[in-house]
C-alpha atoms as a PDB file:
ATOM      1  CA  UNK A   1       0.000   0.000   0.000  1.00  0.00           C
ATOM      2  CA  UNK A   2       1.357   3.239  -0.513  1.00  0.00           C
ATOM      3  CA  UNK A   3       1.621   5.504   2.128  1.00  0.00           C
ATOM      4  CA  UNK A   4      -0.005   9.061   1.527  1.00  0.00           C
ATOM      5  CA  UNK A   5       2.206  11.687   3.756  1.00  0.00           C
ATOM      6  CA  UNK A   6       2.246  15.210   2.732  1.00  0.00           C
ATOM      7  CA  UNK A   7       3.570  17.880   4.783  1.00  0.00           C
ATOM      8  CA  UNK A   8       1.726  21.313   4.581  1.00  0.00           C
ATOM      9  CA  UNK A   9       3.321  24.615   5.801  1.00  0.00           C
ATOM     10  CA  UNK A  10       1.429  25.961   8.208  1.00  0.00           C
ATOM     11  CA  UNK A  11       2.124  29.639   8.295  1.00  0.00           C
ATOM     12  CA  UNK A  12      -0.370  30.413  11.078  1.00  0.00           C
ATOM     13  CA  UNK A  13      -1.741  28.986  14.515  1.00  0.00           C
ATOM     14  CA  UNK A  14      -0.485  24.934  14.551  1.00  0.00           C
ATOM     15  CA  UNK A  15      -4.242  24.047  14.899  1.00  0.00           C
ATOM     16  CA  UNK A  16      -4.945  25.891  11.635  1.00  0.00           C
ATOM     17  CA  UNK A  17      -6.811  23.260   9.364  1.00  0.00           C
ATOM     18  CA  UNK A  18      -4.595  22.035   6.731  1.00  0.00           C
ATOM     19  CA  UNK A  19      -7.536  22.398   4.200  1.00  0.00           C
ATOM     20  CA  UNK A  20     -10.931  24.115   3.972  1.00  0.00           C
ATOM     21  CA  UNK A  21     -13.066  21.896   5.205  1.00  0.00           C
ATOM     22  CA  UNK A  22     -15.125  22.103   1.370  1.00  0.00           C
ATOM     23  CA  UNK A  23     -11.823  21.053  -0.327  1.00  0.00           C
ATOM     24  CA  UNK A  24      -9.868  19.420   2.090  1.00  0.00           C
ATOM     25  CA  UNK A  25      -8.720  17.191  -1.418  1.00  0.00           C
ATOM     26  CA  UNK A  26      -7.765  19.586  -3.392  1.00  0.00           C
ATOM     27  CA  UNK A  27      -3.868  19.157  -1.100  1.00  0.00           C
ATOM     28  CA  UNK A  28      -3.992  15.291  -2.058  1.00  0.00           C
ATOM     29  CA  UNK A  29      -1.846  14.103  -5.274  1.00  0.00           C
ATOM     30  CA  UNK A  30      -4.251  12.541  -8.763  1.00  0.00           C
ATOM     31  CA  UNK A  31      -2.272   9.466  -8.252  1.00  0.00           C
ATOM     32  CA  UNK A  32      -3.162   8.163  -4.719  1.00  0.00           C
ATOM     33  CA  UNK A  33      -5.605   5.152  -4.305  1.00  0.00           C
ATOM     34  CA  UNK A  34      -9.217   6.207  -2.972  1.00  0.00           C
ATOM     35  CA  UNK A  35      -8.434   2.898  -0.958  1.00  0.00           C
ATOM     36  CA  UNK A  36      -5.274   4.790   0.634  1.00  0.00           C
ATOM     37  CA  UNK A  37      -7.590   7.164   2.098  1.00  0.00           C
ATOM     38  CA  UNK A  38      -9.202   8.287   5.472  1.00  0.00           C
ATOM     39  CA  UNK A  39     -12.250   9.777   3.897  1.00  0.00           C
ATOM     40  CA  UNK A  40     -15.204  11.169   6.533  1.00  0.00           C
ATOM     41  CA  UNK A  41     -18.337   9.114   6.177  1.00  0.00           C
ATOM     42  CA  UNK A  42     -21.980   9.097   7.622  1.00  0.00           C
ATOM     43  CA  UNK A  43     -24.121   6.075   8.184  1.00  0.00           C
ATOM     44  CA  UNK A  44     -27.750   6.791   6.867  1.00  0.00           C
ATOM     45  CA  UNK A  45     -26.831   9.982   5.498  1.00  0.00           C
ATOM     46  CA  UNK A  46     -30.372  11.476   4.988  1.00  0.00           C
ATOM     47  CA  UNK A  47     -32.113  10.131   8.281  1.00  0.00           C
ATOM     48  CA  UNK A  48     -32.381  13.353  10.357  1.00  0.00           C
ATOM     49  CA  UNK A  49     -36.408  12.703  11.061  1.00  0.00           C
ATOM     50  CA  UNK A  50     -37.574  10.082  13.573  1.00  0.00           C
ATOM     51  CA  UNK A  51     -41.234   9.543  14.684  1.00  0.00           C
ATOM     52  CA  UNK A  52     -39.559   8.680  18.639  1.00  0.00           C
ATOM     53  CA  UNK A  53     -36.358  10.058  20.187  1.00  0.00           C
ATOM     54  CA  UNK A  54     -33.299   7.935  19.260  1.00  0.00           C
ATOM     55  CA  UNK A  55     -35.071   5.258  16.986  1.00  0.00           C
ATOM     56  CA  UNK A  56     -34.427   6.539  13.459  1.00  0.00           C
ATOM     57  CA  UNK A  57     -32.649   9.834  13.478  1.00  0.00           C
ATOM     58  CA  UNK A  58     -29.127   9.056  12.129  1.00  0.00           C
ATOM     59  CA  UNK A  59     -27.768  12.459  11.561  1.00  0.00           C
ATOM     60  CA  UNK A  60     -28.045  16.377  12.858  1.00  0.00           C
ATOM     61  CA  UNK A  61     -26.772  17.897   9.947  1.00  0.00           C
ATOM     62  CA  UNK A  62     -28.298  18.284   5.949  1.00  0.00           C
ATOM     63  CA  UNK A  63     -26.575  16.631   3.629  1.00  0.00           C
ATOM     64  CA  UNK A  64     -25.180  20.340   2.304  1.00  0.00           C
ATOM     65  CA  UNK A  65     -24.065  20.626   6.276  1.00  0.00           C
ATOM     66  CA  UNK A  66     -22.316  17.105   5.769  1.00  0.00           C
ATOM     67  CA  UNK A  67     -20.340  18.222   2.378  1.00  0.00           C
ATOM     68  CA  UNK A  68     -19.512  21.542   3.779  1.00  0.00           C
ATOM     69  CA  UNK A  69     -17.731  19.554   7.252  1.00  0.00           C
ATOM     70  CA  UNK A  70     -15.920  17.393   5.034  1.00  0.00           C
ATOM     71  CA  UNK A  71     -18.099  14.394   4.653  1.00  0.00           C
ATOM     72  CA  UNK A  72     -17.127  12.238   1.170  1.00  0.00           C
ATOM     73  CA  UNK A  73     -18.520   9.040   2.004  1.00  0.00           C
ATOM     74  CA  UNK A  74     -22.595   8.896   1.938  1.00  0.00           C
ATOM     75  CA  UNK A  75     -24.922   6.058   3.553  1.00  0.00           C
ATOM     76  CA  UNK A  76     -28.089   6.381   1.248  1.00  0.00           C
ATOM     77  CA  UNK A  77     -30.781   4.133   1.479  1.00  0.00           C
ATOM     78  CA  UNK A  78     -33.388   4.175  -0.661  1.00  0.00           C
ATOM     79  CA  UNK A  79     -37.179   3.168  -0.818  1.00  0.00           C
ATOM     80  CA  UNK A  80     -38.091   2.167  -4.816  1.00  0.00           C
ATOM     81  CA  UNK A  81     -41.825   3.482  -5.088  1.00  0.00           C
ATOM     82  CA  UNK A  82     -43.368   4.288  -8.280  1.00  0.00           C
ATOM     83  CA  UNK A  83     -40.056   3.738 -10.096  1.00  0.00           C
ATOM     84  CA  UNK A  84     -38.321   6.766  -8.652  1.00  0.00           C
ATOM     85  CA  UNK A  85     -36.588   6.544  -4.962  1.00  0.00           C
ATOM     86  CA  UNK A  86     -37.772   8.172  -1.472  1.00  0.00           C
ATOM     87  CA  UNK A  87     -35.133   8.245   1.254  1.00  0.00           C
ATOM     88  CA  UNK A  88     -36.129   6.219   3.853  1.00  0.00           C
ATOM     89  CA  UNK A  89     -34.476   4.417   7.130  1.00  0.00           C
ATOM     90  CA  UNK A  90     -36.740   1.247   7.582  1.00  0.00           C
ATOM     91  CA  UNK A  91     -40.047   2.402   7.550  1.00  0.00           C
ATOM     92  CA  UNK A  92     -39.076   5.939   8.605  1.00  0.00           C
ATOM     93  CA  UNK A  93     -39.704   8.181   5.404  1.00  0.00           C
ATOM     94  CA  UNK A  94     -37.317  11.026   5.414  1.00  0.00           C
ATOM     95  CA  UNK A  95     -39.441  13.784   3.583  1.00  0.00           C
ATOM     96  CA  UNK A  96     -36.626  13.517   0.790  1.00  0.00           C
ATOM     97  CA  UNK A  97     -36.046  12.344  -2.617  1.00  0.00           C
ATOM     98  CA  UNK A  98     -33.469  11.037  -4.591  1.00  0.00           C
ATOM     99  CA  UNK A  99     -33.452  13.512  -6.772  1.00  0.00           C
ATOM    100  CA  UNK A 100     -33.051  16.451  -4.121  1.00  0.00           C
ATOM    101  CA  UNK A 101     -30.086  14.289  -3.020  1.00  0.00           C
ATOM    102  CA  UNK A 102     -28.635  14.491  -6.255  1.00  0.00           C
ATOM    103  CA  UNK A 103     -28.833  18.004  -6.907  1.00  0.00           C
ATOM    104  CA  UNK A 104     -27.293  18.809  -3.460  1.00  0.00           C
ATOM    105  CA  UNK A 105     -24.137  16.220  -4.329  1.00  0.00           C
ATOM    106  CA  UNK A 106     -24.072  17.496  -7.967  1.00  0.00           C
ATOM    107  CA  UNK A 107     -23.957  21.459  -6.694  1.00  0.00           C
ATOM    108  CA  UNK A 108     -21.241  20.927  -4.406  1.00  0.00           C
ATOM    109  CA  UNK A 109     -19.032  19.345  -6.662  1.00  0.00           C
ATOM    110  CA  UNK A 110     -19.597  21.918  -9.120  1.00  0.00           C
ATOM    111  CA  UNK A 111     -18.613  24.282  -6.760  1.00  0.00           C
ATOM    112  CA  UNK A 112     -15.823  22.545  -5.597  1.00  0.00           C
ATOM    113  CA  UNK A 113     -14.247  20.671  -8.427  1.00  0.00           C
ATOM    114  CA  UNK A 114     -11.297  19.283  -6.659  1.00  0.00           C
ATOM    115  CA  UNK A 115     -13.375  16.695  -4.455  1.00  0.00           C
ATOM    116  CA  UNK A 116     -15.182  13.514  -5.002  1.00  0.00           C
ATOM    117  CA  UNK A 117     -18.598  11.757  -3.483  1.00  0.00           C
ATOM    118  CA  UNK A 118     -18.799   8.192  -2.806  1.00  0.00           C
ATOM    119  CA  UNK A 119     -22.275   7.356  -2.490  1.00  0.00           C
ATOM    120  CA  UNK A 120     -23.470   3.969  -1.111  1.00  0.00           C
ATOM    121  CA  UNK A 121     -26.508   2.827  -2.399  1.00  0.00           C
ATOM    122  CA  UNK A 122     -29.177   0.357  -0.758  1.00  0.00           C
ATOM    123  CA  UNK A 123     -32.718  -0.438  -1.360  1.00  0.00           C
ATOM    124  CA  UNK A 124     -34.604   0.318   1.910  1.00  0.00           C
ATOM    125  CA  UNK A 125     -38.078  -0.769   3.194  1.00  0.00           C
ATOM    126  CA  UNK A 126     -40.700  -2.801   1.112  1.00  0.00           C
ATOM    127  CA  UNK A 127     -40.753  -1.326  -3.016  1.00  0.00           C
ATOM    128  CA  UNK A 128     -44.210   0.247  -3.865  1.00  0.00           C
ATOM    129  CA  UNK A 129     -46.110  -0.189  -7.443  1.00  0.00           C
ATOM    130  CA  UNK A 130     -42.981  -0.533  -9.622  1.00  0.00           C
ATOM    131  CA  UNK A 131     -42.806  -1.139 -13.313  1.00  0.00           C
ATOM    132  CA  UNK A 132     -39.044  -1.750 -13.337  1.00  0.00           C
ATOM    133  CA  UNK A 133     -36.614  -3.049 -10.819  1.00  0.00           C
ATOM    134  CA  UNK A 134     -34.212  -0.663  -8.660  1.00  0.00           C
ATOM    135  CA  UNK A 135     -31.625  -1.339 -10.898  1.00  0.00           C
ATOM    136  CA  UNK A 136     -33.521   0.085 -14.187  1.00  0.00           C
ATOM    137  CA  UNK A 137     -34.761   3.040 -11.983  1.00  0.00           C
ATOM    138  CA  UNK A 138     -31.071   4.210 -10.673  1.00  0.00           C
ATOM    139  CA  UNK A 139     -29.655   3.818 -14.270  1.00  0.00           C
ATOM    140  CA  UNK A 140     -32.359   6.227 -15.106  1.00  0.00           C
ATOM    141  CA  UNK A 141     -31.068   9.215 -12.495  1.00  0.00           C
ATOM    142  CA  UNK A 142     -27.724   8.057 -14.111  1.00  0.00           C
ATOM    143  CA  UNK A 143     -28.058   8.646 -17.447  1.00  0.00           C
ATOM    144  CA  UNK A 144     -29.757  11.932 -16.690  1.00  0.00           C
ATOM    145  CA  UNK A 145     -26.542  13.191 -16.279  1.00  0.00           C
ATOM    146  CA  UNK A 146     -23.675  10.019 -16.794  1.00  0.00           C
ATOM    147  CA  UNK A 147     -20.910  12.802 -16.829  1.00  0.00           C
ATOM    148  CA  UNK A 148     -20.940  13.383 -13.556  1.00  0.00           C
ATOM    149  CA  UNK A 149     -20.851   9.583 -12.310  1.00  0.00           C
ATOM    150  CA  UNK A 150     -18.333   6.971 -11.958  1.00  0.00           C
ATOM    151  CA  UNK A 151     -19.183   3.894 -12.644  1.00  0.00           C
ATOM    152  CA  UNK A 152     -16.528   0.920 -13.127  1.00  0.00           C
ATOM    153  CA  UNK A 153     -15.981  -1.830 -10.829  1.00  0.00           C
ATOM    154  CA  UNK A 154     -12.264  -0.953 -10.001  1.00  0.00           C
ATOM    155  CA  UNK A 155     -11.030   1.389  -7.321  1.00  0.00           C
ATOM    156  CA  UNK A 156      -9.901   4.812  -9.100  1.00  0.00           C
ATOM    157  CA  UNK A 157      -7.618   6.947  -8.376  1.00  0.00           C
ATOM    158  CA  UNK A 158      -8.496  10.600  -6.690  1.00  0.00           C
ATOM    159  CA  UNK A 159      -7.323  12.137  -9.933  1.00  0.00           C
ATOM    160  CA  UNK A 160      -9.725   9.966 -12.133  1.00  0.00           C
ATOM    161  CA  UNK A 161     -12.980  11.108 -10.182  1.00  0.00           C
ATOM    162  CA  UNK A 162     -12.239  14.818  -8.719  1.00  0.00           C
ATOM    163  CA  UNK A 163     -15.454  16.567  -9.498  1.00  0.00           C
ATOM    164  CA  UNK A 164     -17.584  12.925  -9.925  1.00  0.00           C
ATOM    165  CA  UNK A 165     -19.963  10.867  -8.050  1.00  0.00           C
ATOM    166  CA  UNK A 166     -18.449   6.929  -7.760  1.00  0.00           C
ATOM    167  CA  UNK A 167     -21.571   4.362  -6.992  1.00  0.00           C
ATOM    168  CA  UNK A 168     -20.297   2.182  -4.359  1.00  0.00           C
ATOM    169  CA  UNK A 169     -23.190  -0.928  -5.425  1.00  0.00           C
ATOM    170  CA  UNK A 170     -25.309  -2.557  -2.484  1.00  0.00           C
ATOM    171  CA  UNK A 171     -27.656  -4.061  -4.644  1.00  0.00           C
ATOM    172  CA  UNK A 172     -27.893  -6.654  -7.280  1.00  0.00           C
ATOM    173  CA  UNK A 173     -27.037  -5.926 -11.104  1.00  0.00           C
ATOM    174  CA  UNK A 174     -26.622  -8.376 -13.723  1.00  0.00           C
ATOM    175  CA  UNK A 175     -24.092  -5.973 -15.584  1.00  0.00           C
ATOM    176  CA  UNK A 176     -21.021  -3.865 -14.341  1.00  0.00           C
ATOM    177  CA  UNK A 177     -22.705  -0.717 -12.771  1.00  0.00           C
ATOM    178  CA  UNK A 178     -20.333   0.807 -10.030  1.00  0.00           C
ATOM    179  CA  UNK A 179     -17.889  -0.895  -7.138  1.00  0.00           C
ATOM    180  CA  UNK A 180     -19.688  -3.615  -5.898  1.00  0.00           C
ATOM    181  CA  UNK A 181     -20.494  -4.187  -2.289  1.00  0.00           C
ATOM    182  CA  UNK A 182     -23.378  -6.886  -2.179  1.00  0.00           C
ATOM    183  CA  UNK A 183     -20.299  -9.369  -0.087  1.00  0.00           C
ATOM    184  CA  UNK A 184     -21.589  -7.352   3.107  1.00  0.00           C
ATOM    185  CA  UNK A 185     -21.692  -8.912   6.822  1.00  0.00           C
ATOM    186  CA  UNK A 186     -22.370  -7.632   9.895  1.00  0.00           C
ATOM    187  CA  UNK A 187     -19.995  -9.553  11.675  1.00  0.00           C
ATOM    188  CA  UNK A 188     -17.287  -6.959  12.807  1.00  0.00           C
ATOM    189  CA  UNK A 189     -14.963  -8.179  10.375  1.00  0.00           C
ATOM    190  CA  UNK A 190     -15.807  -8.984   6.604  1.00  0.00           C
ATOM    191  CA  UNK A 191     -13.139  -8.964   3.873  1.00  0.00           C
ATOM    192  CA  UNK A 192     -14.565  -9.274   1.063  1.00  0.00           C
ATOM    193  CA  UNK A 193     -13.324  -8.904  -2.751  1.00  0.00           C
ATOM    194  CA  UNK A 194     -12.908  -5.424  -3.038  1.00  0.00           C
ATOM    195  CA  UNK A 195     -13.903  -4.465   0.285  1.00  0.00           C
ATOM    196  CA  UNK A 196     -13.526  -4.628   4.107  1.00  0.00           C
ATOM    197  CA  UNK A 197     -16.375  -4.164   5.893  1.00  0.00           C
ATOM    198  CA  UNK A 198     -16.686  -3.815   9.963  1.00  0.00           C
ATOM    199  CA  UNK A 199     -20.353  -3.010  10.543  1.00  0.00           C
ATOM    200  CA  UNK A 200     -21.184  -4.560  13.286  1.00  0.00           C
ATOM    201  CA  UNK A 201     -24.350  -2.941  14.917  1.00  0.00           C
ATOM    202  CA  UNK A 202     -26.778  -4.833  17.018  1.00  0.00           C
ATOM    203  CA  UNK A 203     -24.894  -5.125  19.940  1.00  0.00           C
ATOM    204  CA  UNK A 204     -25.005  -5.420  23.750  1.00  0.00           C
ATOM    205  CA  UNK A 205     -23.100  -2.740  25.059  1.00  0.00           C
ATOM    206  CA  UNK A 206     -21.049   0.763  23.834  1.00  0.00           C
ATOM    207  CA  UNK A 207     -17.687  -0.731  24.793  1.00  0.00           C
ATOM    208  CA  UNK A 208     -17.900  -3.816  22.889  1.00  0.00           C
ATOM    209  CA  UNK A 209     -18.668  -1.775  19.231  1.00  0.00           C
ATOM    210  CA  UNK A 210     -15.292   0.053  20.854  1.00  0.00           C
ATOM    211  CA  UNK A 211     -13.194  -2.818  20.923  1.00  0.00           C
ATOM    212  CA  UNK A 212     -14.671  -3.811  17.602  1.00  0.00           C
ATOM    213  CA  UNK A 213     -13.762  -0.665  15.750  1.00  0.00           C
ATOM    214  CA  UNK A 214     -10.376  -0.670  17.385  1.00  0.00           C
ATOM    215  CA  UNK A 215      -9.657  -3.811  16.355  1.00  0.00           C
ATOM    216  CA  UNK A 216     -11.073  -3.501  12.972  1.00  0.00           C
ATOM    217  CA  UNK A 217      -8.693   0.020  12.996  1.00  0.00           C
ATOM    218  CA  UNK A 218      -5.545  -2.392  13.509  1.00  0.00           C
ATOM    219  CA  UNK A 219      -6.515  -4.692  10.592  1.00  0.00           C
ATOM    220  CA  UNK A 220      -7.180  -1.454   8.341  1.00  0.00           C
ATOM    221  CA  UNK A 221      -3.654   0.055   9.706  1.00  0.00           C
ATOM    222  CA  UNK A 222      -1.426  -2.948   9.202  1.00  0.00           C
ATOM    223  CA  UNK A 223      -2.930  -4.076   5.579  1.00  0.00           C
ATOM    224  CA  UNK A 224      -0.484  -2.715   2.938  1.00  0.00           C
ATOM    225  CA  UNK A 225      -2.576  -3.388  -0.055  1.00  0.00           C
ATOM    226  CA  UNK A 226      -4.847  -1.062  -1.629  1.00  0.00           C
ATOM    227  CA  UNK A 227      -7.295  -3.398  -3.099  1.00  0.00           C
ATOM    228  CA  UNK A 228      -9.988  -3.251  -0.823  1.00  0.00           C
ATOM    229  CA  UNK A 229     -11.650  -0.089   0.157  1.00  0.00           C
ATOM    230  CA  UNK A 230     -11.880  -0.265   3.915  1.00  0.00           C
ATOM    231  CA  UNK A 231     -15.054   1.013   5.871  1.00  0.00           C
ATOM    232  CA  UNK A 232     -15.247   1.100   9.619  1.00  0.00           C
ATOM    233  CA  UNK A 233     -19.187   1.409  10.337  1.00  0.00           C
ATOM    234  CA  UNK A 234     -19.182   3.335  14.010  1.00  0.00           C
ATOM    235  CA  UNK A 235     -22.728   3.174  14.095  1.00  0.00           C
ATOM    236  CA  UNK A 236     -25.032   0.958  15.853  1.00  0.00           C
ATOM    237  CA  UNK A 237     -27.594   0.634  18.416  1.00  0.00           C
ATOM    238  CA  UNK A 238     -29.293  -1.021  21.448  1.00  0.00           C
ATOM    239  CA  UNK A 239     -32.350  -2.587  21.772  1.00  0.00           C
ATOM    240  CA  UNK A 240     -34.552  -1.051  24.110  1.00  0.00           C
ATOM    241  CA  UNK A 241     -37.978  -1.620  25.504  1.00  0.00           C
ATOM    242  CA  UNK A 242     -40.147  -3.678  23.156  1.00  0.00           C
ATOM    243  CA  UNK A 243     -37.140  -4.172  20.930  1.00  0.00           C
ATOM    244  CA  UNK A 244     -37.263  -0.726  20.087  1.00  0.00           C
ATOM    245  CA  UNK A 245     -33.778   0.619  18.719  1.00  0.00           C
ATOM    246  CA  UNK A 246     -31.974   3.084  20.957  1.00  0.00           C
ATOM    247  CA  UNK A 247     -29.099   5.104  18.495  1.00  0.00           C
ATOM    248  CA  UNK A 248     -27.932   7.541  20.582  1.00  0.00           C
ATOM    249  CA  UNK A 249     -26.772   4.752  23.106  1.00  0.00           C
ATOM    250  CA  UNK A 250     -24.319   4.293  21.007  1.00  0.00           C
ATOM    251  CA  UNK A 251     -23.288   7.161  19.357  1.00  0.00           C
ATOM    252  CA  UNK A 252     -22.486   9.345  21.777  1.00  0.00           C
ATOM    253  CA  UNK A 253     -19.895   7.192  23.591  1.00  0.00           C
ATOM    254  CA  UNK A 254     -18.397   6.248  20.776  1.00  0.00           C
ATOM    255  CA  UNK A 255     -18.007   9.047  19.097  1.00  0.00           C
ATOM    256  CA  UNK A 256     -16.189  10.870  22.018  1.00  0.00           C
ATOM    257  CA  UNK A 257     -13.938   7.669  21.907  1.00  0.00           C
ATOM    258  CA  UNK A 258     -12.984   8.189  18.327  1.00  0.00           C
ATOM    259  CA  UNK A 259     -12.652  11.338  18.952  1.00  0.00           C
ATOM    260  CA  UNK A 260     -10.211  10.536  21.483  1.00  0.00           C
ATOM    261  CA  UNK A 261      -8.674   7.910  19.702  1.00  0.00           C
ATOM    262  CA  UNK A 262      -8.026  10.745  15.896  1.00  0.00           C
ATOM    263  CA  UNK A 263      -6.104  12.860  18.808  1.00  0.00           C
ATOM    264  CA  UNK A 264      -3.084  10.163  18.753  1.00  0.00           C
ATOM    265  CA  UNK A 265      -3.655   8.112  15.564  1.00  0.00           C
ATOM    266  CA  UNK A 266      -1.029   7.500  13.468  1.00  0.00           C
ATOM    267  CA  UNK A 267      -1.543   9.074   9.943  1.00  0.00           C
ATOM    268  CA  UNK A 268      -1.874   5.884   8.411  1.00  0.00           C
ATOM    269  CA  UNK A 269      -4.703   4.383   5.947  1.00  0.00           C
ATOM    270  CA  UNK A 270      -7.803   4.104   8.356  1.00  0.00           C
ATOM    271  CA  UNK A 271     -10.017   4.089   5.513  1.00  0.00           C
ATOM    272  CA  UNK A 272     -13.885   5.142   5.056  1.00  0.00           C
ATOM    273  CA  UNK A 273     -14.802   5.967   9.042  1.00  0.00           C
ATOM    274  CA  UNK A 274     -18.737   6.418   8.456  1.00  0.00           C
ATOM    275  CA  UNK A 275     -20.174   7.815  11.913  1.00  0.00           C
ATOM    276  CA  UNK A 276     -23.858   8.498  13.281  1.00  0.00           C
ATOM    277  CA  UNK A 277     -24.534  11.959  13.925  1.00  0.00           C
ATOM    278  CA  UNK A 278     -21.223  13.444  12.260  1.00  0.00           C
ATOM    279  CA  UNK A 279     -19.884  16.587  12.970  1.00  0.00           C
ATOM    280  CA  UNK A 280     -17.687  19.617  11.387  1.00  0.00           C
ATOM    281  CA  UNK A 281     -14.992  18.438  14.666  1.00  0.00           C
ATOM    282  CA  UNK A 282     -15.164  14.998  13.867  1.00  0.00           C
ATOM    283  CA  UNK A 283     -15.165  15.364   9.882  1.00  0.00           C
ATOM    284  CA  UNK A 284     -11.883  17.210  10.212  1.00  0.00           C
ATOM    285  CA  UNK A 285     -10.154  14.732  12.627  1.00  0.00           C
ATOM    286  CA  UNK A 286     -10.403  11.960  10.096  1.00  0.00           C
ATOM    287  CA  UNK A 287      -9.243  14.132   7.317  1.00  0.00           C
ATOM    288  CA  UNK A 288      -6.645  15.041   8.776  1.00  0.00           C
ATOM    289  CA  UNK A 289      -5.005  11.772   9.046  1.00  0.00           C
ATOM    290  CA  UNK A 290      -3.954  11.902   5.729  1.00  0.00           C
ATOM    291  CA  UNK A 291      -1.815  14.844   5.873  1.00  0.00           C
ATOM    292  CA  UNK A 292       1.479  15.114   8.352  1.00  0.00           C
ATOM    293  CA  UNK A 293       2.463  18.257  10.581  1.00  0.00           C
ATOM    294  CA  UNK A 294       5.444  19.952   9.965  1.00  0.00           C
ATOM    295  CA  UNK A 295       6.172  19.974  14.085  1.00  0.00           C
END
């Protein structure tokens, strides 16, 4: 695996960020792997509505909020009704549509050219009165505007996707369409193909999803190849009363231990950390990792 260390001169206070936060990859060389990356991602990326406190909410900020921290890694799941696709987390609808998602990705990179989106994509609650299967519907978004997509199966370089959208595949498709990701467990720790995947979430306590992601961290750290794209799922929850789902259980605890853990890490590849209830603080502490001080 190659090693990505770049020093920055930092002219002002030693905390200064090394990037703006909007185009923190604009200081990364065309040549490096996207699997050599620590890239900011959010679990669920549009769920920001829930019907009861901590059972569907995923995330505080908008997706625009999200872009603006940092965030390059999105979590969308989406419901296939009527042949187009409603953002939903399980039966939660999130008042938002594909499209609007699109637009919001598609406006940032405009406006920021030297970044790329990797967008997860996973069918979500039960489809409604289709005509065509979630497969025909995406390639239909796609080819509304295929320019700004990419779509192969291999891992691309930064430089090959700056100002793009790469489909990272959770569903089925006969034909090539995107990175595939349908080798997915929830084990803690999946290698698969062209992926790693720790997304362990039901789970019985905050410290044992710890231990999990640390571990999971070591793997990530030690692997020198970059033919997996690594993703370290933070998320997860508890199951309350009635076997009702309790997020924030699990959120906040771990995300002041990965917070605490970015303070020391060694700027290694991590990989694609993809968080509940993300932050501008948190977005910039994984980022970070992939450039050295100068102290």
């Amino acid at each position: 695996m190659k090693l990505l260390l770049i020093t920055v001169l930092i002219i002002t206070a030693p905390n200064t960020l090394y990037a703006l936060q909007s185009d923190w990859m604009s200081k990364l060389p065309d040549d490096v792997s996207l699997a050599a990356l620590n890239i900011p991602g959010t679990h669920n990326s549009g769920a920001t509505r829930e019907p009861i406190l901590g059972t569907a909410q995923c995330q505080s900020m908008s997706l625009r909020a999200q872009l603006e921290s940092g965030t390059r890694f999105f979590d969308i799941r989406c419901r296939h009704s009527h042949n187009q696709f409603e953002i939903y987390h399980g039966f939660v609808s999130q008042n938002l549509t594909f499209a609007d998602v699109l637009k919001t990705f598609k406006t940032h990179l405009q406006n920021h050219p030297s970044e790329t989106i990797v967008v997860s994509i996973k069918p979500e609650y039960k489809p409604n009165q289709n005509s065509q299967s979630f497969t025909q519907t995406l390639r239909d978004y796609v080819d509304q505007a295929k320019s700004a997509w990419y779509l192969k199966e291999t891992i691309p370089s930064l430089g090959m996707v700056r100002g793009k959208i790469v489909l990272l595949r959770r569903f089925a498709s006969e034909n090539p369409f995107g990175i595939p990701a349908t080798d997915w467990k929830s084990n803690g720790f999946h290698k698969a193909n062209q992926i790693f995947v720790q997304d362990r979430y039901s789970l019985p306590d905050a410290n044992s999803k710890w231990n999990t992601i640390e571990q999971a961290f070591l793997f990530s750290v030690k692997e020198k190849s970059d033919s997996r794209l690594h993703l370290h799922y933070t998320s997860g929850y508890l199951k309350g009363r009635f076997g009702i789902p309790d997020i924030r259980s699990i959120s906040t605890p771990v995300n002041q231990q990965l917070m605490d853990y970015l303070k020391t890490a060694s700027h290694h590849r991590h990989g694609f950390i993809v968080v509940d209830f993300m932050t501008p603080e948190l977005a910039k502490s994984i980022y970070q990792l992939n450039f050295a001080t100068n102290d």
